[in-house]
Protein backbone atom coordinates (compact mmCIF):
# COMPACT_ATOMS: atom_id res chain seq x y z
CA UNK A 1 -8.92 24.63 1.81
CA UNK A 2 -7.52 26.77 -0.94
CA UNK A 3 -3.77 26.27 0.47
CA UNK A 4 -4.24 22.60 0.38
CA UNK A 5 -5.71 22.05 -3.35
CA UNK A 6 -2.58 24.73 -4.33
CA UNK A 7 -0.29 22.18 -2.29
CA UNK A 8 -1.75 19.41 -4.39
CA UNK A 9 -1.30 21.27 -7.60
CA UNK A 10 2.00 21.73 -7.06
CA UNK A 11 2.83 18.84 -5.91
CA UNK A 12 1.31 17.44 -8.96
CA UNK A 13 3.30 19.81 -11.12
CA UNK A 14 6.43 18.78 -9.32
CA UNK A 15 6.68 15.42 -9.39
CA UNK A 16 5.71 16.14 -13.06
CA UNK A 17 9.13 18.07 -13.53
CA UNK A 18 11.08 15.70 -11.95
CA UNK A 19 10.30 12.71 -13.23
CA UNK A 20 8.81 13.44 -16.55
CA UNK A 21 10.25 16.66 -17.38
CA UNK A 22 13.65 16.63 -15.99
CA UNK A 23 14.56 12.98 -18.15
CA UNK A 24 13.29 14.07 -21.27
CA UNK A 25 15.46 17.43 -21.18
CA UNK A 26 18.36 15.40 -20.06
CA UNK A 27 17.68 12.99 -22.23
CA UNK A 28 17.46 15.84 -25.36
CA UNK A 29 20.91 17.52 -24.29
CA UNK A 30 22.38 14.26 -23.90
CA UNK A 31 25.43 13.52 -26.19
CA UNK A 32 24.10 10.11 -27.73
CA UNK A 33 25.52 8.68 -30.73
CA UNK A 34 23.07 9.94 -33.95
CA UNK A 35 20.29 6.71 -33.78
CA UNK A 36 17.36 6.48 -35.32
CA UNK A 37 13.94 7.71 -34.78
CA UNK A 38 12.37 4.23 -33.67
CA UNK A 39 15.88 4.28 -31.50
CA UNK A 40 15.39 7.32 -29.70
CA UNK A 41 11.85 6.79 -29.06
CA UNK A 42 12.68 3.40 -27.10
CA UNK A 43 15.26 4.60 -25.17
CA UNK A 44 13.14 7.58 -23.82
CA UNK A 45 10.23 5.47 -23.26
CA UNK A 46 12.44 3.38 -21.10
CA UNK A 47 14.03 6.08 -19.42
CA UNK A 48 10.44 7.65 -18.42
CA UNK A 49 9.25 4.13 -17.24
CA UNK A 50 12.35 3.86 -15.19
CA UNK A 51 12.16 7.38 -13.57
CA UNK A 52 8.46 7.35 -12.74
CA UNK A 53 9.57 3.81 -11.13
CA UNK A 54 11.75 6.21 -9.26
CA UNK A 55 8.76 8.38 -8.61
CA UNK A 56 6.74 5.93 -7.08
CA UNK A 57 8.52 5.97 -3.59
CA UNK A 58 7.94 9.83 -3.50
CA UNK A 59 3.62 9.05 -4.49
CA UNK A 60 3.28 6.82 -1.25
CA UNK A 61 3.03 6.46 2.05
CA UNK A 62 6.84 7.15 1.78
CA UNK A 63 6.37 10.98 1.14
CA UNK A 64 4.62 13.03 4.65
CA UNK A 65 3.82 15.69 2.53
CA UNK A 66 1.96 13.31 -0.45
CA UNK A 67 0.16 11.36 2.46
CA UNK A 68 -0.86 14.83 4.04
CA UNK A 69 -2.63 17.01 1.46
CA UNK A 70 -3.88 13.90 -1.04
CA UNK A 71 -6.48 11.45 -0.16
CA UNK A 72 -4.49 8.14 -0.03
CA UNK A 73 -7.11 6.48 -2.51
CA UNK A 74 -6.88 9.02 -4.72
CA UNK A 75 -2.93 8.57 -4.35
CA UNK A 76 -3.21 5.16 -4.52
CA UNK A 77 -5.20 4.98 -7.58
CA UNK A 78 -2.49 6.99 -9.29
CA UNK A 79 0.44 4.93 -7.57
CA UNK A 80 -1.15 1.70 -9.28
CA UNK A 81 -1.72 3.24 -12.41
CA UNK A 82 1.94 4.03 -13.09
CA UNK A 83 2.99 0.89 -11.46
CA UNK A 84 0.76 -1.22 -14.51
CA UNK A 85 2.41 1.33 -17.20
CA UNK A 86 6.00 0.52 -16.27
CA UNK A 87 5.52 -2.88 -16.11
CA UNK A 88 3.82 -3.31 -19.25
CA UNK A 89 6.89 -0.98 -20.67
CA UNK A 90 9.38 -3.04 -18.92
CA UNK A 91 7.80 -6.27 -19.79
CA UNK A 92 8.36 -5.75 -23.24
CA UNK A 93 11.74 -4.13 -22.72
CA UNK A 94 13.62 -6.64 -24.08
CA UNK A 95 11.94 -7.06 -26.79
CA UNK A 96 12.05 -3.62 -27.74
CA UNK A 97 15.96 -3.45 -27.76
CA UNK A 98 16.16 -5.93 -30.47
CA UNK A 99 12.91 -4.55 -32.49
CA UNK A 100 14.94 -1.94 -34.55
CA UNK A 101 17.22 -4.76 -35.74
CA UNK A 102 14.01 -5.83 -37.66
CA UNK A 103 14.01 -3.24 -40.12
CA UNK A 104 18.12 -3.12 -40.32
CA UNK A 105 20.41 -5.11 -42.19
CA UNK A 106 22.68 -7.60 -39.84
CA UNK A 107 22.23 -10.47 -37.90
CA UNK A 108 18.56 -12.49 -37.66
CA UNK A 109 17.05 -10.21 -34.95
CA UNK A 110 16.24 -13.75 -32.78
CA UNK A 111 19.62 -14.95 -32.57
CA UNK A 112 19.99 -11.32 -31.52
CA UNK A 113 17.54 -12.14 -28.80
CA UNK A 114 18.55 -15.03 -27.45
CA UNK A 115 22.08 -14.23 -27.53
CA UNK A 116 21.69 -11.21 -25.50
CA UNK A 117 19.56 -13.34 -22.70
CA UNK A 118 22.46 -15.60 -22.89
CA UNK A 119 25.52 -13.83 -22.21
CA UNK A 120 25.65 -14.82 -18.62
CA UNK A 121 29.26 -13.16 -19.19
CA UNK A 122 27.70 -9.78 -19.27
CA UNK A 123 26.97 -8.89 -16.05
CA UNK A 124 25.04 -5.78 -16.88
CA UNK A 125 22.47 -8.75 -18.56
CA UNK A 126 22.38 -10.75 -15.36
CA UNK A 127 21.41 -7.80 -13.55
CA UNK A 128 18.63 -6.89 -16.24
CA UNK A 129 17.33 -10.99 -16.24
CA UNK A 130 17.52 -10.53 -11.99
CA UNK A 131 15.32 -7.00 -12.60
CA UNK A 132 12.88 -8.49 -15.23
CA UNK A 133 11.64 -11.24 -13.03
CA UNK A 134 11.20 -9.06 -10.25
CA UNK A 135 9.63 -6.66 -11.89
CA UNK A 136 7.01 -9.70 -13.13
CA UNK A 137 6.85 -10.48 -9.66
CA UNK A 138 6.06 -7.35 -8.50
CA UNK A 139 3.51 -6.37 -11.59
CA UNK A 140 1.81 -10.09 -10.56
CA UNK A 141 1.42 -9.93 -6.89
CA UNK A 142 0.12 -5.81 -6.77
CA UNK A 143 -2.29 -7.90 -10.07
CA UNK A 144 -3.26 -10.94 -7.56
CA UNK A 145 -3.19 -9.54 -3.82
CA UNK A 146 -6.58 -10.15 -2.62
CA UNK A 147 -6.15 -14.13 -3.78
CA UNK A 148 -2.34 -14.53 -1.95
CA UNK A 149 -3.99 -14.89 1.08
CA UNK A 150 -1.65 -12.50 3.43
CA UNK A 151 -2.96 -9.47 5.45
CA UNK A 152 -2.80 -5.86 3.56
CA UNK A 153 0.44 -5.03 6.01
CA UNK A 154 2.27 -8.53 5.13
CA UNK A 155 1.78 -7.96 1.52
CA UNK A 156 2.60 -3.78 1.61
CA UNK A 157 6.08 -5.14 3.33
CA UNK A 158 6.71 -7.50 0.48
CA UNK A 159 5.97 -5.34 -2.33
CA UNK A 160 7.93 -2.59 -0.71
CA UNK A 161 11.13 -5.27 -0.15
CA UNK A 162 10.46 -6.55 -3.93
CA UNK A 163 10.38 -2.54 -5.16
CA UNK A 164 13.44 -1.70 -3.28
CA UNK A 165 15.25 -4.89 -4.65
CA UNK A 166 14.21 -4.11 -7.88
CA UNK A 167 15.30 -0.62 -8.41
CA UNK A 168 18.70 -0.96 -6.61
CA UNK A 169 19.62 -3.71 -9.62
CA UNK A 170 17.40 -2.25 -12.24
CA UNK A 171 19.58 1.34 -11.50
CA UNK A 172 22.95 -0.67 -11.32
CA UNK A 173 21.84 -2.82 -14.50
CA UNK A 174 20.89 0.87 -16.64
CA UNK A 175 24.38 2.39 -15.10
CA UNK A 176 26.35 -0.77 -16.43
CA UNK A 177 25.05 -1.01 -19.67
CA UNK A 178 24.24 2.55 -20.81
CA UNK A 179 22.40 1.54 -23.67
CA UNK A 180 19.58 4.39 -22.47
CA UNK A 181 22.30 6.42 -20.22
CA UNK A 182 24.58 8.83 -20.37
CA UNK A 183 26.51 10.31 -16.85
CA UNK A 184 23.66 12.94 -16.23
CA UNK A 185 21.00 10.80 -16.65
CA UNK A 186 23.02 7.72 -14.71
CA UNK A 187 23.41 10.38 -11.63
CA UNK A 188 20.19 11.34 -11.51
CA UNK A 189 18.66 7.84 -11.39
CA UNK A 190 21.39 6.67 -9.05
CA UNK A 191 19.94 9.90 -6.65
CA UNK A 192 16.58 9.52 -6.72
CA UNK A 193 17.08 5.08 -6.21
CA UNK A 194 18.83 6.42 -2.98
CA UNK A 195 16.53 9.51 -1.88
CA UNK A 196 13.43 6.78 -2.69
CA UNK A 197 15.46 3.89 -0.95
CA UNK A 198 16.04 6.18 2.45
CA UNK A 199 12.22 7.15 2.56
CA UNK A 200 11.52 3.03 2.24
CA UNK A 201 14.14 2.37 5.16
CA UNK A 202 12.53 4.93 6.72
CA UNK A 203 8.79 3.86 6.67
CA UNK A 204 9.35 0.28 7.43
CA UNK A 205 12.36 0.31 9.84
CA UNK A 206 12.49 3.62 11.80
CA UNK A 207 8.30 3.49 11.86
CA UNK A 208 8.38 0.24 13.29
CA UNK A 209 10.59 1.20 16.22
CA UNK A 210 8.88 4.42 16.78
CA UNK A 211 5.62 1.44 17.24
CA UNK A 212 7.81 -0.78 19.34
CA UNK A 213 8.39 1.99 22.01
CA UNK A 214 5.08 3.04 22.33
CA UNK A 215 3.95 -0.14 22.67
CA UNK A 216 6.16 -0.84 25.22
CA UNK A 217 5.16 2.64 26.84
């Protein structure tokens, strides 16, 4: 009992590090352009949203040793928590990048706005618009589940399709824009997107074959 509550506290602690922790220090050594402070404190708010996005594959039934020594309500409880914080964050994401221009001198800050939804030229926007809806579609259906009218499984595949979808643009969109990014911080999101992805191919493809074989057994 004592070796499984230390399990969980580190576990805890480490998923802490790496996905809280870890972005803010890269994100304080990074070599940024000097911004200001309402700046700064956007991009690293969308930078923590983004990696505990990241961290959600590794807080599910994705991660043996999470689903092991937690109770799965407990880690679900935590899983949906995070998962209503980063879409609230990301929500209002675009928003936020043109909020500074409020309080600078330049260009109206909603021609700003709507010129940046636009530029269908820009394909680091496209990418964005494609990860903002499914990120609303996401945030909606975990919202609505119980009224969609599909079993717990159907909907757990679907929301794990949707989150997989999601982060492989979302991580291509923050990689081709850099607005919040640097080459540290683009690496480490474009590792843990694929570490995360592999555990998702994992559950749903390699688990269902293991199931197949018994069941044919």
């Amino acid at each position: 009992m004592i070796m499984i509550d230390l399990l969980k506290k580190y576990n805890y602690i480490s998923f802490t590090l790496a996905f809280i922790g870890l972005p803010i220090l890269l994100f304080a050594l990074g070599d940024f352009p000097p911004r200001t402070f309402l700046k700064n404190a956007i991009s690293l708010v969308t930078l923590l949203a983004f990696s505990l996005i990241l961290g959600q594959f590794f807080l599910s039934r994705t991660n043996n040793l999470t689903k092991n020594i937690h109770k799965f309500k407990n880690v679900i409880a935590l899983h949906k928590a995070i998962g209503y914080f980063v879409v609230g964050v990301f929500f209002l994401h675009p928003f936020l990048i043109i909020l500074p221009r409020y309080f600078e001198a330049g260009p109206d800050p909603l021609d700003s706005f709507i010129k940046m939804i636009t530029t269908f030229e820009s394909l680091g926007v496209i990418l964005g618009l494609i990860a903002w809806s499914l990120m609303l579609i996401i945030g909606l259906t975990a919202l609505f589940r119980e009224k969609l009218g599909i079993s717990y499984k159907g909907w757990r595949v679907f929301h794990g399709v949707l989150s997989l979808a999601f982060v492989i643009i979302a991580t291509w969109h923050s990689v081709d824009l850099g607005r919040h990014t640097n080459i540290t911080i683009s690496l480490f999101f474009i590792i843990m997107a694929t570490l995360g992805s592999l555990l998702l191919v994992k559950l749903y493809i390699v688990s269902n074959k293991k199931k197949e074989l018994t069941d044919v057994k």
